[in-house]
Protein backbone atom coordinates (compact mmCIF):
# COMPACT_ATOMS: atom_id res chain seq x y z
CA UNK A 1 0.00 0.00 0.00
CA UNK A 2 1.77 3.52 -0.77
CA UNK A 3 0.13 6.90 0.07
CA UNK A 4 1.08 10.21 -0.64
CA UNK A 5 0.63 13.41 1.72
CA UNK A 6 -2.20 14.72 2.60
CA UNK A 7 -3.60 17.38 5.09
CA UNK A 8 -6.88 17.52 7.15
CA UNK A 9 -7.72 21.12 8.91
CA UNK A 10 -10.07 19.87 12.22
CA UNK A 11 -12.38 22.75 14.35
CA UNK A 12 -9.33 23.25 15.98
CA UNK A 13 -7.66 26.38 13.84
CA UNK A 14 -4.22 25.37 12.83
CA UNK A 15 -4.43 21.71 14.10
CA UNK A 16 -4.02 19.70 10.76
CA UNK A 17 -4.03 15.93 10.82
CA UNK A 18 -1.68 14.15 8.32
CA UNK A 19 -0.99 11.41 6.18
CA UNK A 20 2.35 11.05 5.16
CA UNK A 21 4.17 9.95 2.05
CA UNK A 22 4.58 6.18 2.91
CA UNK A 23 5.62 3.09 0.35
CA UNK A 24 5.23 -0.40 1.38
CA UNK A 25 6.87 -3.57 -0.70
CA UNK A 26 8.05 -7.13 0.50
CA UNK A 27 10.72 -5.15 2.94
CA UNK A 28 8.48 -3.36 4.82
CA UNK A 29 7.96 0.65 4.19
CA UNK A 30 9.27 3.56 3.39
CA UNK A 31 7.65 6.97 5.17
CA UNK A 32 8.11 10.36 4.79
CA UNK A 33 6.45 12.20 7.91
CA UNK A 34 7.86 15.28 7.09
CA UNK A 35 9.24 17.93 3.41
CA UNK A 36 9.73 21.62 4.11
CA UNK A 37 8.86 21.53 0.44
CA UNK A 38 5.51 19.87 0.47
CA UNK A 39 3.81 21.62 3.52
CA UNK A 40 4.58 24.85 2.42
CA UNK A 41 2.61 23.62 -0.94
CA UNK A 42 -0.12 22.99 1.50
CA UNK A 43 0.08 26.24 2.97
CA UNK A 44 2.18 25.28 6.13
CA UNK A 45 5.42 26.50 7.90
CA UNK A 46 6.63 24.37 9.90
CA UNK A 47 10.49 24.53 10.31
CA UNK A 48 12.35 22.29 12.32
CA UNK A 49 14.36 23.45 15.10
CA UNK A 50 14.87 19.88 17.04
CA UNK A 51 13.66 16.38 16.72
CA UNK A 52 12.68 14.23 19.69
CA UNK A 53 11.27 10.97 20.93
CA UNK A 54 9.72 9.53 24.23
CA UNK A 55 9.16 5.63 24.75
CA UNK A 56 6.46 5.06 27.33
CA UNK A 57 4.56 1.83 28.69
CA UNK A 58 0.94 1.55 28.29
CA UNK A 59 -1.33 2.99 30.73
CA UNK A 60 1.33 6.18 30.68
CA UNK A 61 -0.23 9.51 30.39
CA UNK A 62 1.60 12.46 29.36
CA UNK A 63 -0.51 15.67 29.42
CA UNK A 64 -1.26 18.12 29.29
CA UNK A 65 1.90 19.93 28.25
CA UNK A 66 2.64 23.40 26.36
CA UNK A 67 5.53 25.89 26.82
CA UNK A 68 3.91 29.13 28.54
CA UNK A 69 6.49 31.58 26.00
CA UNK A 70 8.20 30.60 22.95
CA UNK A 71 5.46 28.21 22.27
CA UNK A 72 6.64 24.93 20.15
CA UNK A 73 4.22 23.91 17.52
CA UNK A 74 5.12 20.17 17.01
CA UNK A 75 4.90 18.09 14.38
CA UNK A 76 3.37 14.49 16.70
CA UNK A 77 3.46 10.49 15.33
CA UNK A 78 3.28 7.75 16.87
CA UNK A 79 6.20 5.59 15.00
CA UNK A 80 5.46 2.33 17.40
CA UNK A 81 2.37 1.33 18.85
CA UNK A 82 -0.50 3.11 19.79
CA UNK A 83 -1.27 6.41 21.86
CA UNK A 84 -4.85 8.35 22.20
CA UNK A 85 -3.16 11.60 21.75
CA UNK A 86 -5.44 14.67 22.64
CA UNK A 87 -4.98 18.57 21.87
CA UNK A 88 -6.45 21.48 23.52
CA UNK A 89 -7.08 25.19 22.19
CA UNK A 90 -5.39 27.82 24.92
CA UNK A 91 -5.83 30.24 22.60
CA UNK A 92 -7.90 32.82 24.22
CA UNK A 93 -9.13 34.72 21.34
CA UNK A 94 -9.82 31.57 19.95
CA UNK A 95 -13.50 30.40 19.16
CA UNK A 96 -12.45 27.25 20.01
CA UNK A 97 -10.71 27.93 23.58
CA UNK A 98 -10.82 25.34 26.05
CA UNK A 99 -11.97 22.65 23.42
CA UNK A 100 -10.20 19.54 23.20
CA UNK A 101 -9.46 16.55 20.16
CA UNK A 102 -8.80 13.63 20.41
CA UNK A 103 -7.24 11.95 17.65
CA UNK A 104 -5.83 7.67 17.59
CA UNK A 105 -2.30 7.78 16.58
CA UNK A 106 -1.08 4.50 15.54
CA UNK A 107 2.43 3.14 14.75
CA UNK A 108 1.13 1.10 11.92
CA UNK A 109 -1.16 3.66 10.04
CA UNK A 110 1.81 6.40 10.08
CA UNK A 111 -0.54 9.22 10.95
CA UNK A 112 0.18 12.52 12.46
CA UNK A 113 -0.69 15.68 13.66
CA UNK A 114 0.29 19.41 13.51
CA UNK A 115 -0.41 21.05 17.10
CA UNK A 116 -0.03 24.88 16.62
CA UNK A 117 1.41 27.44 18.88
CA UNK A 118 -0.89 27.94 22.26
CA UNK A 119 -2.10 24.67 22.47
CA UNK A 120 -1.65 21.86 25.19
CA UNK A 121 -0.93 18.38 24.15
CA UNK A 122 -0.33 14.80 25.66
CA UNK A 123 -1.39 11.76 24.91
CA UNK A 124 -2.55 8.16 26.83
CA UNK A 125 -0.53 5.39 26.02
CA UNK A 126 -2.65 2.23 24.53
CA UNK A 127 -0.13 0.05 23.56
CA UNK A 128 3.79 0.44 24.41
CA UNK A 129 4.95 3.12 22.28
CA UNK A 130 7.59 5.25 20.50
CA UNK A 131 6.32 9.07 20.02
CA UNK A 132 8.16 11.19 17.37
CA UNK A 133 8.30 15.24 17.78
CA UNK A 134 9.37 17.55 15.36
CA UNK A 135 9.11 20.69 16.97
CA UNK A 136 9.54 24.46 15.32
CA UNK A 137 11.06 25.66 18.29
CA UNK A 138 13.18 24.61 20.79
CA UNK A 139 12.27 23.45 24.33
CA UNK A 140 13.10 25.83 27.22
CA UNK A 141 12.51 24.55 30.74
CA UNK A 142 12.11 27.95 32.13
CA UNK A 143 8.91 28.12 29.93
CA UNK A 144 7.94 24.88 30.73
CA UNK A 145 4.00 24.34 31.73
CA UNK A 146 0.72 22.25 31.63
CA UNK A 147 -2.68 21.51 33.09
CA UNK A 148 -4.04 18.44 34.72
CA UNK A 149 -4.81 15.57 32.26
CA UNK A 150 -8.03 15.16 34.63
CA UNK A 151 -9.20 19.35 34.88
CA UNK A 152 -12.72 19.39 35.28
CA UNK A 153 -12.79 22.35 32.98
CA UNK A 154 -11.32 20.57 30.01
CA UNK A 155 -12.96 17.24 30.74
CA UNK A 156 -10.90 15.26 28.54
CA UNK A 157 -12.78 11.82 27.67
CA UNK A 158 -10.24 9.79 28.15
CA UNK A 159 -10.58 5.98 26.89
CA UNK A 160 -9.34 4.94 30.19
CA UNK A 161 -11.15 1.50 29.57
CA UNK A 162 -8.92 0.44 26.83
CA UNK A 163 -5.90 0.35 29.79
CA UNK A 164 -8.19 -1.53 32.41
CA UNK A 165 -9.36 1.67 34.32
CA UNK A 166 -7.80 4.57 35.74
CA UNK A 167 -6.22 2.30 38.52
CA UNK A 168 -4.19 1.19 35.63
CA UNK A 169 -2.40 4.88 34.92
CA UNK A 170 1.06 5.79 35.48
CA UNK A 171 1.86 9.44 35.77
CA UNK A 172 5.22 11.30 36.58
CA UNK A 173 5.37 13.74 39.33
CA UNK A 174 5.64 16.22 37.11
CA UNK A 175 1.94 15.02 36.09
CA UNK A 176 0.43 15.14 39.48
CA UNK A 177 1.96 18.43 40.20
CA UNK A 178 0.15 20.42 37.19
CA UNK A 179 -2.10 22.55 38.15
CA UNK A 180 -5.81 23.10 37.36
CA UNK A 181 -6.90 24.76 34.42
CA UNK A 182 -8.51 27.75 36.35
CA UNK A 183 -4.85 28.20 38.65
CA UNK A 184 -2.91 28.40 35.69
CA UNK A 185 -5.02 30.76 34.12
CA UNK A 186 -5.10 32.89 37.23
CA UNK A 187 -1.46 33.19 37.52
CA UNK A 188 -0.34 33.66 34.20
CA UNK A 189 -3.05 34.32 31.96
CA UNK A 190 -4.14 32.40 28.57
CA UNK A 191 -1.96 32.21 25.71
């Protein structure tokens, strides 16, 4: 099966998802997750400042995360396994603030998504996995910031089923330190 790019806008502004170029034979496949060229065809800058990857268990949840200046729009696959990756619009002036997405990224099906500036992100773990970020900016851990993957504001609907129940999660204490949606916007404002 080969595919070439293509790009999906979603009610989130800016928030494309993405199939990549990918080429499959008797060896296995060939993808392309990401040409300067070809999203600026589409209508998208996106240039690279680093590249990184996180390998976490299942049941893992990693949310929901965002740098509070020099926001880093990111470039998100799931290259192994499977993650219910979610995005949220911080964006005050926004029509969309405080909404949430929830896309199925999936080693297998090489799909992606573009998470613009003044979003949150993270992601549940389904299945072990490999996550690839290509982000336009670089991470600063001065700047570093995030909400509770649980904020009753946001009310993510998590598919905590699919790991055996919430009893099943395992957060950093990073995670469990985040604060609500409400005290971050109280102390430093929305995006």
């Amino acid at each position: 099966m080969n595919t070439k790019f293509s790009f999906e806008k979603t009610a989130i502004d800016g928030l494309i998802k993405i199939t990549p170029f990918n080429a499959e034979d008797v060896r296995g496949c060939f993808t392309k997750d990401y040409s300067k060229e070809v999203f600026e065809a589409n209508g998208i800058k996106h240039d690279l400042m680093e590249v990184f990857y996180t390998t976490s268990h299942k049941g893992v949840i990693r949310a929901l995360h965002f740098q509070r200046e020099k926001q880093q729009p990111k470039l998100v696959r799931c290259i192994y396994g499977h993650v219910y990756d979610v995005v949220v619009d911080m964006r005050k002036d926004s029509p969309t603030y405080k909404k949430w997405l929830g896309f199925d990224l999936i080693g297998e099906e090489h799909n992606e998504i573009l998470v613009p500036a003044g979003c949150a992100h993270g992601y549940l773990v389904l299945e072990d996995s490999i996550v690839s970020y290509k982000c336009s900016e670089k991470f600063y851990g001065e700047f570093d910031g995030g909400i509770k993957w649980n904020d009753s504001d946001i009310a993510v609907d998590w598919p905590l089923d699919k790991i055996g129940g919430e009893e099943n999660l395992i957060l950093a204490d990073k995670d469990k330190n985040l604060p609500t949606f409400k005290e971050f916007v109280d102390e430093y404002g929305a995006f």
